[in-house]
C-alpha atoms as a PDB file:
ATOM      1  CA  UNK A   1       0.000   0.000   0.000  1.00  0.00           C
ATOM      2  CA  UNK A   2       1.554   3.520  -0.429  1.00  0.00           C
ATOM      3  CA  UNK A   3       1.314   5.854   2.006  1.00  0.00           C
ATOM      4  CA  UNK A   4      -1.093   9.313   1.708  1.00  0.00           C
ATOM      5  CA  UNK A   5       0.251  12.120   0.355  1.00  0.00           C
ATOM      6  CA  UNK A   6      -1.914  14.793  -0.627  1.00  0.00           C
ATOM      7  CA  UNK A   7      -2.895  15.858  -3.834  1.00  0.00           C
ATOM      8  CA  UNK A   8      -3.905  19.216  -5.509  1.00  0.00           C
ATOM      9  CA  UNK A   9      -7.422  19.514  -5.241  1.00  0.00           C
ATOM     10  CA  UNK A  10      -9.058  22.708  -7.266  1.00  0.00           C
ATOM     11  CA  UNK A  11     -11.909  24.393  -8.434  1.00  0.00           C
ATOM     12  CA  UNK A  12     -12.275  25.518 -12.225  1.00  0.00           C
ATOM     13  CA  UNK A  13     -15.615  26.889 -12.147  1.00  0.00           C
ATOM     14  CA  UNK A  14     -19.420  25.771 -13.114  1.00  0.00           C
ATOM     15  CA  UNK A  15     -20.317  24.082 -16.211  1.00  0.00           C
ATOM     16  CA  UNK A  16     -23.784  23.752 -18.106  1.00  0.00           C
ATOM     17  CA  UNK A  17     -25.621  21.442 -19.614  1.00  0.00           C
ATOM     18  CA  UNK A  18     -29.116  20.419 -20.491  1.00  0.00           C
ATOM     19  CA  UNK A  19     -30.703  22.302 -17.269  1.00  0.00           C
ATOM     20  CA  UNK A  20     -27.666  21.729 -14.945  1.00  0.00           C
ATOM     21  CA  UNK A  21     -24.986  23.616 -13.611  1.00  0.00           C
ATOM     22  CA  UNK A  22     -22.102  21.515 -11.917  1.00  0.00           C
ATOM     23  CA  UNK A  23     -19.192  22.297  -9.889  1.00  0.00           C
ATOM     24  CA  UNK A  24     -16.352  21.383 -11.505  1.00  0.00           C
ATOM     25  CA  UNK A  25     -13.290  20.487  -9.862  1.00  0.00           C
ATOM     26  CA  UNK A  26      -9.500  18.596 -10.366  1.00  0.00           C
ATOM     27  CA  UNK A  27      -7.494  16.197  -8.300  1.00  0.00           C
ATOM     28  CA  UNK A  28      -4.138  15.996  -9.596  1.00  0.00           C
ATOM     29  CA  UNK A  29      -1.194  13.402  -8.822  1.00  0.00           C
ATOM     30  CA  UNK A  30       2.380  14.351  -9.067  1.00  0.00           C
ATOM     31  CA  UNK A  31       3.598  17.644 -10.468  1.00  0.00           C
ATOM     32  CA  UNK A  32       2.373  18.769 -13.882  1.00  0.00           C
ATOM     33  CA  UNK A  33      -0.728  20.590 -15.309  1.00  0.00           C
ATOM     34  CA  UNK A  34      -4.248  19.061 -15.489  1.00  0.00           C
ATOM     35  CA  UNK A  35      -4.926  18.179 -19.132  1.00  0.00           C
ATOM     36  CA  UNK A  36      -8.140  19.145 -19.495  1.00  0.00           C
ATOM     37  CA  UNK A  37      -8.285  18.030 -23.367  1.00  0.00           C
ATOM     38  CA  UNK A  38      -7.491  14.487 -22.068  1.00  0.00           C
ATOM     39  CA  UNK A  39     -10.758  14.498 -19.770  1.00  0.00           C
ATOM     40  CA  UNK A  40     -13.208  16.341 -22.568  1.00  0.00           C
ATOM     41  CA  UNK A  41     -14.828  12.237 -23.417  1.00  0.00           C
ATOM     42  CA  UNK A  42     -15.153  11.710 -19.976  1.00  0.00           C
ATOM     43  CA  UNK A  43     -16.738  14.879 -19.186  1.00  0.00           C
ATOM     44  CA  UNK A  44     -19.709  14.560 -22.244  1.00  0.00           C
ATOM     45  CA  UNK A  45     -20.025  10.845 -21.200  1.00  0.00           C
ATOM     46  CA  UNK A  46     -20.840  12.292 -17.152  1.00  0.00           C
ATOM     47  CA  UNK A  47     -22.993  15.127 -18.810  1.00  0.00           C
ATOM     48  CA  UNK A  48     -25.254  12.304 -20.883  1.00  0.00           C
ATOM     49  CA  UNK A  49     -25.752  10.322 -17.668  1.00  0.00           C
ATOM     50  CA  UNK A  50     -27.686  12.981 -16.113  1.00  0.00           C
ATOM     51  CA  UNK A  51     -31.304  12.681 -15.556  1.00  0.00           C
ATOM     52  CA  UNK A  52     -33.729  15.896 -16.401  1.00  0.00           C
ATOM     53  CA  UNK A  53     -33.577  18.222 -13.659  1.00  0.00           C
ATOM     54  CA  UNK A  54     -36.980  18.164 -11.451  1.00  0.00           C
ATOM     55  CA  UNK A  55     -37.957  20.417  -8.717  1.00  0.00           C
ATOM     56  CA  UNK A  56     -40.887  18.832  -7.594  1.00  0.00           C
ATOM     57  CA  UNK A  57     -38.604  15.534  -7.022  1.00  0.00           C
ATOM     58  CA  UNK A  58     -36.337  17.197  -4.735  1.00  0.00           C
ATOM     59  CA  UNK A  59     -33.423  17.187  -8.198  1.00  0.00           C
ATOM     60  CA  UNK A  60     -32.783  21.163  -8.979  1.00  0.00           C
ATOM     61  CA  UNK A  61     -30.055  20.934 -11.480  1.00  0.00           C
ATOM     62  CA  UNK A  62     -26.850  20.941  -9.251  1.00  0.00           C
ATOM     63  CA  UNK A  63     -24.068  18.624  -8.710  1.00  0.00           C
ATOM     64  CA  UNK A  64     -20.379  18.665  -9.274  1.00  0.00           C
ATOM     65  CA  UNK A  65     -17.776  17.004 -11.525  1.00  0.00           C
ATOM     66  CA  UNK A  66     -14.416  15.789 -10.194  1.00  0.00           C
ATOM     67  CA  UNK A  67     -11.756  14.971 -12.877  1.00  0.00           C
ATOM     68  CA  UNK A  68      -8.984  12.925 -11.066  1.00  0.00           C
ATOM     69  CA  UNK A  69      -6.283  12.448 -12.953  1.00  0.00           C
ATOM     70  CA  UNK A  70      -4.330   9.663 -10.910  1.00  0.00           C
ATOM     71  CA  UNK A  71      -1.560   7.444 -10.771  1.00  0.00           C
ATOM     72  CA  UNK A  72      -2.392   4.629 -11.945  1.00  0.00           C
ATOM     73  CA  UNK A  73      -5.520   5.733 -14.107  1.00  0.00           C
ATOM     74  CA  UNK A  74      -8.027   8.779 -15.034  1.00  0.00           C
ATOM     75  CA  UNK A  75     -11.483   9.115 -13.319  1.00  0.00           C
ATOM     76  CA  UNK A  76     -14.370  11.123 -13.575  1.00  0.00           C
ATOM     77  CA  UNK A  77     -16.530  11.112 -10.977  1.00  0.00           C
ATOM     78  CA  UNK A  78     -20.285  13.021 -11.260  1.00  0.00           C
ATOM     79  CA  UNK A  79     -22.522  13.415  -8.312  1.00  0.00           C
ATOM     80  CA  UNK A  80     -26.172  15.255  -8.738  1.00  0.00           C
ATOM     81  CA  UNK A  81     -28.497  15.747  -6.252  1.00  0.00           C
ATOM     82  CA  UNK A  82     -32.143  14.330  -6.525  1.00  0.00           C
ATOM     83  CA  UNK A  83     -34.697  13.531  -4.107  1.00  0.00           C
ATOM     84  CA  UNK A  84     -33.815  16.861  -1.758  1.00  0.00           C
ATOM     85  CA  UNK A  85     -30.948  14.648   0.206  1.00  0.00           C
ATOM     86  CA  UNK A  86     -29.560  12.133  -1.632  1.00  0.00           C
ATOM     87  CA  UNK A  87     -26.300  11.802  -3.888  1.00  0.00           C
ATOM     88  CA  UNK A  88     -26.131   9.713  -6.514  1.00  0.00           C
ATOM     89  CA  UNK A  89     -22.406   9.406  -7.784  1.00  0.00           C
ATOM     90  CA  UNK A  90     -21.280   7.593 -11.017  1.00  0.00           C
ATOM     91  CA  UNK A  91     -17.564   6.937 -11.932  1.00  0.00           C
ATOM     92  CA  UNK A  92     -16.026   6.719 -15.553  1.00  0.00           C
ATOM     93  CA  UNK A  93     -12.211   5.156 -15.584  1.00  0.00           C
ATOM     94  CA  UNK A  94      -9.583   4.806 -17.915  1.00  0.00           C
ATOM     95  CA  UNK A  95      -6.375   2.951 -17.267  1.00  0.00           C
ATOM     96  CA  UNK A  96      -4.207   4.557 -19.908  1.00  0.00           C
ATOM     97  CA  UNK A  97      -4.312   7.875 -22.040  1.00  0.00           C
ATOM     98  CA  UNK A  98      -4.770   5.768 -25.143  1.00  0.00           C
ATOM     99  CA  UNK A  99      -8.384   3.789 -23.708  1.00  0.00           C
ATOM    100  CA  UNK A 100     -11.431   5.541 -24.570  1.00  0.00           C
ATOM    101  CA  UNK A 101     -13.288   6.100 -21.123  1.00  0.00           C
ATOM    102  CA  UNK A 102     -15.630   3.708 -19.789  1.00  0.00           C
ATOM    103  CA  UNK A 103     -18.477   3.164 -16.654  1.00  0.00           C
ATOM    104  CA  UNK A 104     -16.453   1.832 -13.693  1.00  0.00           C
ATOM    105  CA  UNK A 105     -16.277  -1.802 -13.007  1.00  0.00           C
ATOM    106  CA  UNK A 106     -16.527  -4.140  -9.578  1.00  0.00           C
ATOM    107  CA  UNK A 107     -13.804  -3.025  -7.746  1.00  0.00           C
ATOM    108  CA  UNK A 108     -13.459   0.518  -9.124  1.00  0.00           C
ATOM    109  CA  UNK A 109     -14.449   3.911  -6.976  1.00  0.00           C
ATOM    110  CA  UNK A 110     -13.963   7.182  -5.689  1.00  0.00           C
ATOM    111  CA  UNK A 111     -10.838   6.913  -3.556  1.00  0.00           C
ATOM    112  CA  UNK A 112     -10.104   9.210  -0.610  1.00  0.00           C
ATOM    113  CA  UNK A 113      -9.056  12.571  -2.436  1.00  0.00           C
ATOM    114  CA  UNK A 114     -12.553  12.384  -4.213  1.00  0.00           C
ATOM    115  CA  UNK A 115     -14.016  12.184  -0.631  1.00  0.00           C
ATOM    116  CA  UNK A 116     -12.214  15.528  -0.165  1.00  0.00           C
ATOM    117  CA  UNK A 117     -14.412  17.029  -2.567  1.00  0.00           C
ATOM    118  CA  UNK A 118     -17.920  15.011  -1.835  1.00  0.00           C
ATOM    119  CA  UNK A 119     -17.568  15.869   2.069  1.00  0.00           C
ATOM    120  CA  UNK A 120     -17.337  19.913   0.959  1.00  0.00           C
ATOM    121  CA  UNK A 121     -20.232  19.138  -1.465  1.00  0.00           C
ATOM    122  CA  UNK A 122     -22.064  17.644   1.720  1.00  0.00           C
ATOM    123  CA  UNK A 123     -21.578  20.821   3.463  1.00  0.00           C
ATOM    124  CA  UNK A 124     -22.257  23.482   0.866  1.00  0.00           C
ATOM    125  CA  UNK A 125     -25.362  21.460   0.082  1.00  0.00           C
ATOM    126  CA  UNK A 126     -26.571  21.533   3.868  1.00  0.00           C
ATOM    127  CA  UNK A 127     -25.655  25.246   4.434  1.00  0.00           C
ATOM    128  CA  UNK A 128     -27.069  26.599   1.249  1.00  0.00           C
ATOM    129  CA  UNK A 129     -29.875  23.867  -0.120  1.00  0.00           C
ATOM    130  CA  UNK A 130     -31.138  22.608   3.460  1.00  0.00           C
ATOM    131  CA  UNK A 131     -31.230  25.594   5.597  1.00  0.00           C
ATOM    132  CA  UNK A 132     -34.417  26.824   7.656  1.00  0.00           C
ATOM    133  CA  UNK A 133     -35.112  29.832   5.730  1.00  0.00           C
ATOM    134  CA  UNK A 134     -35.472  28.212   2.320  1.00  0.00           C
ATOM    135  CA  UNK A 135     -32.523  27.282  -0.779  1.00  0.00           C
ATOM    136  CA  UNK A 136     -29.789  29.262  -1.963  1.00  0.00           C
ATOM    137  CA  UNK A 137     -28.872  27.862  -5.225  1.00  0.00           C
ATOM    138  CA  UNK A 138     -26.121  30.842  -5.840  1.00  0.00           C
ATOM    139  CA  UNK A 139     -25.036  30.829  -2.650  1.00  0.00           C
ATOM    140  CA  UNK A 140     -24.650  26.765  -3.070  1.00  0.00           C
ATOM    141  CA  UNK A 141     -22.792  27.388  -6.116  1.00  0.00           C
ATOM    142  CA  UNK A 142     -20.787  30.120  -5.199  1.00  0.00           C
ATOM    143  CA  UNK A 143     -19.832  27.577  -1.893  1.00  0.00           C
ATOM    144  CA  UNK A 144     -16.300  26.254  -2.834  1.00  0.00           C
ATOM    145  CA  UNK A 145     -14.160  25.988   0.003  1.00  0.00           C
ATOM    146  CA  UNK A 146     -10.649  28.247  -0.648  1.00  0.00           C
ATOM    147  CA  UNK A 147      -8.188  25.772  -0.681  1.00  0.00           C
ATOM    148  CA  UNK A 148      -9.730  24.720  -3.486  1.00  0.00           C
ATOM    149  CA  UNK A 149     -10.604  27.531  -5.717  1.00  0.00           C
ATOM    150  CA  UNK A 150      -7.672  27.383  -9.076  1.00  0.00           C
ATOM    151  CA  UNK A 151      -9.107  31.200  -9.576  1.00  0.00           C
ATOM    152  CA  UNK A 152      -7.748  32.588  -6.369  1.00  0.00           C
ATOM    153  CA  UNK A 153      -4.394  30.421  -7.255  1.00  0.00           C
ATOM    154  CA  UNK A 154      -4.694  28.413  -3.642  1.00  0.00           C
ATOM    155  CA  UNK A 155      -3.627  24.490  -4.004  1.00  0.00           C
ATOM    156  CA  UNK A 156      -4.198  22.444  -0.814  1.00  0.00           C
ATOM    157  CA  UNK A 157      -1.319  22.931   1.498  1.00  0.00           C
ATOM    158  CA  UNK A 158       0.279  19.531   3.025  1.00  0.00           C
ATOM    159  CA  UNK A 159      -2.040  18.485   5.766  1.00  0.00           C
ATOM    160  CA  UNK A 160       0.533  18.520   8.612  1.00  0.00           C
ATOM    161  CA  UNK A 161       0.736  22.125   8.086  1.00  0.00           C
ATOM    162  CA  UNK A 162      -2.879  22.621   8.848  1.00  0.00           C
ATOM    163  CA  UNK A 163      -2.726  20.530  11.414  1.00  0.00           C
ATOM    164  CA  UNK A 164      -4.997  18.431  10.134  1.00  0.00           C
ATOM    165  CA  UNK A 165      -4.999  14.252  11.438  1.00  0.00           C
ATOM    166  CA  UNK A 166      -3.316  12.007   8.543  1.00  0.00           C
END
């Protein structure tokens, strides 16, 4: 097993399509730019999966990309919310830069950098979509935590420096 290490986890901004607006956001191993041309497939594959956005069944239109680009192989994980509370999350893979991408297989997930992003989804969701005095869908959009955010140039600083547990 290889030990944690942390990864740069960003924000690049909101992306439409067909009555949503997602999050989008990149988890990057080692040192090097994200290649965003790489993950354009995977991206239009996650976009097609996407049911028609409902109010009246609790699904408004929001939910978040994350394009991982990892060390052993490429994900693309897509989260939506539906039914006022719930998450549903589906995961696109390929092993190599020369596989087209495909639907995740038995055995393939979100790892724990992707839970990174899906726990600060949980909490913008609560804050902005669940709160007492009604939904905030700008304020759930606008909801990206700062360590994240590729526009204010932050990358996630090594978790011993935050003094967070590893």
């Amino acid at each position: 097993m290889h030990p944690y290490s942390p990864r740069v986890i960003r924000f690049s901004g909101l992306r439409n399509f067909g009555g949503w607006t997602l999050k989008l956001y990149s988890v990057l191993f080692g040192a090097g730019p994200m290649n965003w041309a790489e993950f354009e497939p995977g991206l239009r594959l996650a976009e097609s999966a996407l049911p028609e956005p409902d109010d009246e069944r609790g699904r408004p239109g929001l939910g978040f990309i994350i394009a991982h680009q990892g060390r052993t192989a490429d994900y693309i994980v897509l989260g939506w919310w539906s039914n006022e509370n719930e998450l549903p999350l589906r995961v696109w893979v390929r092993r190599s830069r020369t596989e087209p991408w495909r639907p995740a297989i038995e055995g393939e997930s979100i790892c724990v950098w992707d839970l990174e992003v899906i726990w600060a989804e949980r909490q913008a969701w609560i804050a902005f979509m669940m709160a007492p005095i009604g939904s905030d869908r700008t304020g759930y959009l606008a909801a990206v935590d700062p360590l994240h955010s590729e526009s204010a140039g932050i990358t996630r600083p090594d978790p011993k420096e935050r003094g967070d547990c590893v």
